[in-house]
Protein backbone atom coordinates (compact mmCIF):
# COMPACT_ATOMS: atom_id res chain seq x y z
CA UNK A 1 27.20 61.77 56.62
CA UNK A 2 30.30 59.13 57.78
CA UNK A 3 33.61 58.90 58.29
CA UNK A 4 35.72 57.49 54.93
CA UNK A 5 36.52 54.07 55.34
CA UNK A 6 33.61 53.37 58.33
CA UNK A 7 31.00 50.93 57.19
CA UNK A 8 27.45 51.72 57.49
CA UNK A 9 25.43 48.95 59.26
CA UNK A 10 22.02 47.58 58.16
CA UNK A 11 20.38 48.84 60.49
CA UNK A 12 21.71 52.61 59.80
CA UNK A 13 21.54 52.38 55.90
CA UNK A 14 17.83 51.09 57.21
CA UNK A 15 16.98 54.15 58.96
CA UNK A 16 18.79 56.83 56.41
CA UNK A 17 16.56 55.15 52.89
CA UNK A 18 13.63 55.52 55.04
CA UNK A 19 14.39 59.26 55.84
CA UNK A 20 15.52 59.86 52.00
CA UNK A 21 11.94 58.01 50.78
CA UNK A 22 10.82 60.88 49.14
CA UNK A 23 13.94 62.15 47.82
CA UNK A 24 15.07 58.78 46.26
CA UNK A 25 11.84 58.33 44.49
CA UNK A 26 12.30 61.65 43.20
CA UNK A 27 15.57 60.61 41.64
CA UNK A 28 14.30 57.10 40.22
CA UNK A 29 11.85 58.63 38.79
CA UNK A 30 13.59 61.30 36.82
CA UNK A 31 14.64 61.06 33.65
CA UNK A 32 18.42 60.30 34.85
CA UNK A 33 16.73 57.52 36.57
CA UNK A 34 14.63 55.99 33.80
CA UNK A 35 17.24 55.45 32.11
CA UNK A 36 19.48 54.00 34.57
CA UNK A 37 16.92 51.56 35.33
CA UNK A 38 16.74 50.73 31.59
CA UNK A 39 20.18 49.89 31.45
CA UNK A 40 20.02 47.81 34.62
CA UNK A 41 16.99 45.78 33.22
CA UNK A 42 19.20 44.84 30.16
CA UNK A 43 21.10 43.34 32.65
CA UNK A 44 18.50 42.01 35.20
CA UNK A 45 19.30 38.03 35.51
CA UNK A 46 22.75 38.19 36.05
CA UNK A 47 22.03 40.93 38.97
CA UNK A 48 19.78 39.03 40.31
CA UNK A 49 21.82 35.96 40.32
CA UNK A 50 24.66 38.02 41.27
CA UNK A 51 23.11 39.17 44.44
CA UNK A 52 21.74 35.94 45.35
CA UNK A 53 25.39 34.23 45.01
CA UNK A 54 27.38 37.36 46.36
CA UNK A 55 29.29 38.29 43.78
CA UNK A 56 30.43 41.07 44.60
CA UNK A 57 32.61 41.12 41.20
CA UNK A 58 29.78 41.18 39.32
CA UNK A 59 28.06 43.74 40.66
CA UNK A 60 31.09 46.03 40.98
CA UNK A 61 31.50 45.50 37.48
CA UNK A 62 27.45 47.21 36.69
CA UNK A 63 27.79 50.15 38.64
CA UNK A 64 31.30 50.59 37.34
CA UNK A 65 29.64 50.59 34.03
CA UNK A 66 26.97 52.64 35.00
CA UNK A 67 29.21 55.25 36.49
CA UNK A 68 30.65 55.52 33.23
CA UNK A 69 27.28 56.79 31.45
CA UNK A 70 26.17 60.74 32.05
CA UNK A 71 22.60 59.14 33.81
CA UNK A 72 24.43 57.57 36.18
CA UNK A 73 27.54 59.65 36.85
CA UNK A 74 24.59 62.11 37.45
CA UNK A 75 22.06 60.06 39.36
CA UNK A 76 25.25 59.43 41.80
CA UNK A 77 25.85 62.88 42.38
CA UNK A 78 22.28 63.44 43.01
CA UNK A 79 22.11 60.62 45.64
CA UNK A 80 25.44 62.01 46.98
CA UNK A 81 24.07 65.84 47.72
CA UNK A 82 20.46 64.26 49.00
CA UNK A 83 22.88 62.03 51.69
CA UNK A 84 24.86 65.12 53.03
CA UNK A 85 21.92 67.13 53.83
């Protein structure tokens, strides 16, 4: 889909969620999902502060953790084979 080490603009992230739609809400809605999201609401203030302060440490740190769990070493991969179609 890119080049390693090229950042993706808004504008083309933009455009590439709205062509996935369907196939992301497929994804958060599967049982992989679910439970991913249930993790990430244990967590939900100190995302959402994270994000609204930019700390980028923070949030590194969550998915890191995430990553580590079968859900979302899965829901990754998913995401991963929906964005090189």
């Amino acid at each position: 889909m890119r080049d390693q080490g090229k950042q993706l603009d808004p504008s083309q992230a933009e455009q590439i969620v709205a062509s996935k739609a369907g196939d992301l809400g497929r994804i958060v809605s599967s049982s992989d999902g679910q439970k991913v999201k249930a993790l990430m609401q244990q967590d939900a203030d100190k995302l959402k502060q994270a994000v609204q302060s930019g700390d980028i440490s923070t949030l590194k740190q969550t998915f890191d953790g995430l990553m580590q769990t079968q859900e979302g070493a899965r829901l990754i991969g998913e995401i991963q084979k929906m964005m090189k179609k």
